[in-house]
C-alpha atoms as a PDB file:
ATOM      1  CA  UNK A   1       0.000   0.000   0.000  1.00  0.00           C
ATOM      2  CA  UNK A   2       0.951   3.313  -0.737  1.00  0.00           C
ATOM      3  CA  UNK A   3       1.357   5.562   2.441  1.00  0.00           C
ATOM      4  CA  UNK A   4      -1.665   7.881   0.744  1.00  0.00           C
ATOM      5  CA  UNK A   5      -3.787   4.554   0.583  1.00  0.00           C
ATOM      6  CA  UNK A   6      -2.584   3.971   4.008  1.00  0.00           C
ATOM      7  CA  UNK A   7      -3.565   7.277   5.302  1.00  0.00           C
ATOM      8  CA  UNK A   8      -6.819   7.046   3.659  1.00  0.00           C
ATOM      9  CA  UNK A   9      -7.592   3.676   5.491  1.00  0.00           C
ATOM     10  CA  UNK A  10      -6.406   5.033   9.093  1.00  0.00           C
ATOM     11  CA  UNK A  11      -8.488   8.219   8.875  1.00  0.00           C
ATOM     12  CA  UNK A  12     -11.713   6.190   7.335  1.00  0.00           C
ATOM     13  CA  UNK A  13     -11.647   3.636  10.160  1.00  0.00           C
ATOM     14  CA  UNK A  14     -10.550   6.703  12.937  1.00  0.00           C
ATOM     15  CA  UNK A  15     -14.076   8.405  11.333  1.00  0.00           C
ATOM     16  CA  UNK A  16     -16.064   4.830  12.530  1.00  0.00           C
ATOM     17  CA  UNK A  17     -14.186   4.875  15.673  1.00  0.00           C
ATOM     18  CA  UNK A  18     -12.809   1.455  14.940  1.00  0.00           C
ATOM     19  CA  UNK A  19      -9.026   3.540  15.458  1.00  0.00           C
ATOM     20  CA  UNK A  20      -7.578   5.854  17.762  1.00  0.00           C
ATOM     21  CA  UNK A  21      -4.517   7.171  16.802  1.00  0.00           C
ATOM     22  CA  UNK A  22      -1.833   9.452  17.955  1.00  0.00           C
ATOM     23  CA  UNK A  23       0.339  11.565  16.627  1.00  0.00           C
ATOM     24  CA  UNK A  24       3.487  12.527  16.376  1.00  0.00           C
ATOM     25  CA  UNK A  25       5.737  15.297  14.293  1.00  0.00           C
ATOM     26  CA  UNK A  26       2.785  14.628  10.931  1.00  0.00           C
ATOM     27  CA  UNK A  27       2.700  10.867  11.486  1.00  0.00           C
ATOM     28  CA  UNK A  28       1.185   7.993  13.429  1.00  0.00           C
ATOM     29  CA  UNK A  29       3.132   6.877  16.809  1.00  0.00           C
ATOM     30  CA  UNK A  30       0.363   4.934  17.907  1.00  0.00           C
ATOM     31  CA  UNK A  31      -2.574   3.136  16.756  1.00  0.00           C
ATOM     32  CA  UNK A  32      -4.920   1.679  19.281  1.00  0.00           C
ATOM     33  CA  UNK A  33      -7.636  -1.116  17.768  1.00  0.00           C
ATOM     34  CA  UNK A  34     -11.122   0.140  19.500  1.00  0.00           C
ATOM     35  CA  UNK A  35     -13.417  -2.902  21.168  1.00  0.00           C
ATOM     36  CA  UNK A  36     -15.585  -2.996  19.146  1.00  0.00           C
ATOM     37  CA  UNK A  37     -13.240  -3.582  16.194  1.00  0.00           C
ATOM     38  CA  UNK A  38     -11.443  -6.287  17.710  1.00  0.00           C
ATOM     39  CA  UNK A  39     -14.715  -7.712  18.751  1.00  0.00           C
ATOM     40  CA  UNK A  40     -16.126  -7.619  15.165  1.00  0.00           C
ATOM     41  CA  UNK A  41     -12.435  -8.492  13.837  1.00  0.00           C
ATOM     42  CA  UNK A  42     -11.648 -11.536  16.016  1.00  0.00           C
ATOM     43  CA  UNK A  43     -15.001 -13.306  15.574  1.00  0.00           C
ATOM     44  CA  UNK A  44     -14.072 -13.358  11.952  1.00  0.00           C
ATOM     45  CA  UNK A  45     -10.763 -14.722  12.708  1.00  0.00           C
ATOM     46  CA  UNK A  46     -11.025 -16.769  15.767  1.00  0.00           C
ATOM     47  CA  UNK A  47     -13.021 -19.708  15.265  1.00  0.00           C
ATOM     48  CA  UNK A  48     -15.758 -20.057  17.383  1.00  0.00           C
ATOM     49  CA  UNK A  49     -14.440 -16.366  19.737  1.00  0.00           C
ATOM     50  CA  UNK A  50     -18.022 -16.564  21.483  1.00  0.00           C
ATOM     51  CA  UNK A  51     -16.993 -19.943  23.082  1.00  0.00           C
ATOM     52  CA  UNK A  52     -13.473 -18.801  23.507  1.00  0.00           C
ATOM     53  CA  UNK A  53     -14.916 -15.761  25.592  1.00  0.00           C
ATOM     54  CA  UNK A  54     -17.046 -18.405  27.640  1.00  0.00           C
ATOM     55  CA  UNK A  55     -14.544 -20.661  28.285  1.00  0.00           C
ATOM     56  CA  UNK A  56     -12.011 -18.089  29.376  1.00  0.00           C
ATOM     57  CA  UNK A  57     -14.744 -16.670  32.140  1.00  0.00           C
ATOM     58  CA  UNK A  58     -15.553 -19.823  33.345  1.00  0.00           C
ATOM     59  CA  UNK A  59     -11.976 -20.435  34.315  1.00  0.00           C
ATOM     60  CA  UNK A  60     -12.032 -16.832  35.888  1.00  0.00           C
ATOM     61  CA  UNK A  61     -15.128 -17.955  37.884  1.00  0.00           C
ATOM     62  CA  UNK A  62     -13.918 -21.885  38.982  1.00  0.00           C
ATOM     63  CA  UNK A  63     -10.223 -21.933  38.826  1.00  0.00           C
ATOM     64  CA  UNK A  64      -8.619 -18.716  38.025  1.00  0.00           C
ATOM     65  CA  UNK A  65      -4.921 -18.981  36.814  1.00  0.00           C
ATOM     66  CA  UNK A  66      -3.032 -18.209  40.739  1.00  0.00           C
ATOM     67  CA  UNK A  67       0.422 -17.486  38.998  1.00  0.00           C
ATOM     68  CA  UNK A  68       2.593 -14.229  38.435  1.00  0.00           C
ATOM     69  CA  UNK A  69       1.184 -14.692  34.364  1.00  0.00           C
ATOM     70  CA  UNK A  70      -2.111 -15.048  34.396  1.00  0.00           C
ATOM     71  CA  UNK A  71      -3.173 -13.836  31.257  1.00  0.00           C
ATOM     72  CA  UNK A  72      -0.528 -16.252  29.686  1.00  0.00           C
ATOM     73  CA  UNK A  73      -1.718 -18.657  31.791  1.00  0.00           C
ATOM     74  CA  UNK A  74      -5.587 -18.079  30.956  1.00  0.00           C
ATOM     75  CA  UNK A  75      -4.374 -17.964  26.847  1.00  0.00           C
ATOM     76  CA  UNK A  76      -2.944 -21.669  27.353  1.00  0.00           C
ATOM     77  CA  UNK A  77      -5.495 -22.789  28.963  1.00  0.00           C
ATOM     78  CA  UNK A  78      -8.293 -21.889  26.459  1.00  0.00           C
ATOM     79  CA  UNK A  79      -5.832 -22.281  23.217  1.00  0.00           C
ATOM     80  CA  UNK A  80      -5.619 -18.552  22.500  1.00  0.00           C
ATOM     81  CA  UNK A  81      -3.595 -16.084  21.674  1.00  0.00           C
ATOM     82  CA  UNK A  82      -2.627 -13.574  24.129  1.00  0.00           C
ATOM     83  CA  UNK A  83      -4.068 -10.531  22.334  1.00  0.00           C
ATOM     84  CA  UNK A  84      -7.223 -12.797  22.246  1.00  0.00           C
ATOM     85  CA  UNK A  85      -6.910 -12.526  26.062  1.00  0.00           C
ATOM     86  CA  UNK A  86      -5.727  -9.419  26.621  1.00  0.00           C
ATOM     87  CA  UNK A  87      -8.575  -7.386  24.537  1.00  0.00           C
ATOM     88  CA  UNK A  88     -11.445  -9.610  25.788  1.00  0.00           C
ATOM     89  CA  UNK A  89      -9.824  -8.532  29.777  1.00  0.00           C
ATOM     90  CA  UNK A  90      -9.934  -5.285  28.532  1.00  0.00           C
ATOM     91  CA  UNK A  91     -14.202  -5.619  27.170  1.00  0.00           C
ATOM     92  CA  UNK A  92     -14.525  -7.128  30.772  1.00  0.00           C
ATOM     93  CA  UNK A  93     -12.750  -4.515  33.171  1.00  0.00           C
ATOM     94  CA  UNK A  94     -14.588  -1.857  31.265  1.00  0.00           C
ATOM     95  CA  UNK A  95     -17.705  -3.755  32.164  1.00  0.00           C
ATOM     96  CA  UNK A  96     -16.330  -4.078  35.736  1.00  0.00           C
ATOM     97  CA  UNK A  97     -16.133  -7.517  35.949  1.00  0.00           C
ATOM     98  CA  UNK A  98     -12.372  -7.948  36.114  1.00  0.00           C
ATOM     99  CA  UNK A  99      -9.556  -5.641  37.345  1.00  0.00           C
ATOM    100  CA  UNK A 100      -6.335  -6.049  35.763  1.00  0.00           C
ATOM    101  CA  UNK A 101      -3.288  -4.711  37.472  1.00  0.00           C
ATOM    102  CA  UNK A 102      -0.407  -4.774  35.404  1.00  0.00           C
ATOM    103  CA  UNK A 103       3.396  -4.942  37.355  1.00  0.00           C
ATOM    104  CA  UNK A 104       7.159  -4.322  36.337  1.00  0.00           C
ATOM    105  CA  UNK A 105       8.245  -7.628  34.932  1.00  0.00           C
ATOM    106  CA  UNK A 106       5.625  -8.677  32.942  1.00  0.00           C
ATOM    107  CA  UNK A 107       4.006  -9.446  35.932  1.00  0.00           C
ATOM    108  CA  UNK A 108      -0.130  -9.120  36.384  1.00  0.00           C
ATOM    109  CA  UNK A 109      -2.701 -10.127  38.765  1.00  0.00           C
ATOM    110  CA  UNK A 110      -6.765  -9.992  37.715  1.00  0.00           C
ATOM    111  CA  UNK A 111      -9.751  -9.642  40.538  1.00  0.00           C
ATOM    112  CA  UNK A 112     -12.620 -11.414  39.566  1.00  0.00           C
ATOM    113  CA  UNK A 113     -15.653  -9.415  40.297  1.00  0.00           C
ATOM    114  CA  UNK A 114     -18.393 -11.700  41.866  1.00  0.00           C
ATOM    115  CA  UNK A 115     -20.882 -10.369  38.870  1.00  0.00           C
ATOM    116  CA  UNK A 116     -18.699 -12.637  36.293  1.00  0.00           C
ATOM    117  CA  UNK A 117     -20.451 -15.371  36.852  1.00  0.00           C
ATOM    118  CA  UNK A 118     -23.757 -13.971  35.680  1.00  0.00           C
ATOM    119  CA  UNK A 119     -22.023 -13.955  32.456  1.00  0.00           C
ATOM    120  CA  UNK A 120     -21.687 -17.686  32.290  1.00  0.00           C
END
């Protein structure tokens, strides 16, 4: 692609709010994927995401991964990618079901809220 083309695409998907992108110095420094893109993205991708999504809470809600890596941890479990994982954590602690904390190292920790399991 041409980087015309290119910028055409960015500022067509930033107008549906499927981007959000910053800038730096003219060009793009970062370019963030909104929800509701990956959400419509990765169920064309992912086989089956829906059941990926339930299977991933209902280990949050019976046997949530105890280690310093959970999300790794919850993407073996369930055969996913990370950014599978990551994004869908994201959908959830913006619903306030999970809380993600994020620590130097790679490390994380996630609080399930008790209102997950109304999700199963």
């Amino acid at each position: 692609m041409t980087p015309s083309a290119i910028d055409e695409a960015f500022a067509a998907l930033q107008n549906k709010r499927y981007l959000k992108i910053t800038s730096i110095a003219g060009g793009p420094h970062t370019v963030e994927l909104s929800a509701t893109a990956f959400r419509r993205g990765v169920d064309a991708v992912v086989p089956d995401a829906e059941a990926a999504r339930r299977q991933v809470i209902a280990v949050l809600v019976n046997d949530p991964p105890a280690g310093d890596r959970p999300v790794h941890e919850l993407a073996e479990l369930v055969g996913q990618p990370v950014l599978f994982i990551v994004q869908f954590l994201k959908q959830l602690e913006g619903q306030g079901d999970v809380q993600v904390i994020q620590y130097v190292g790679g490390f994380s920790r996630i609080i399930v809220s008790p209102t997950l399991k109304r999700l199963l």
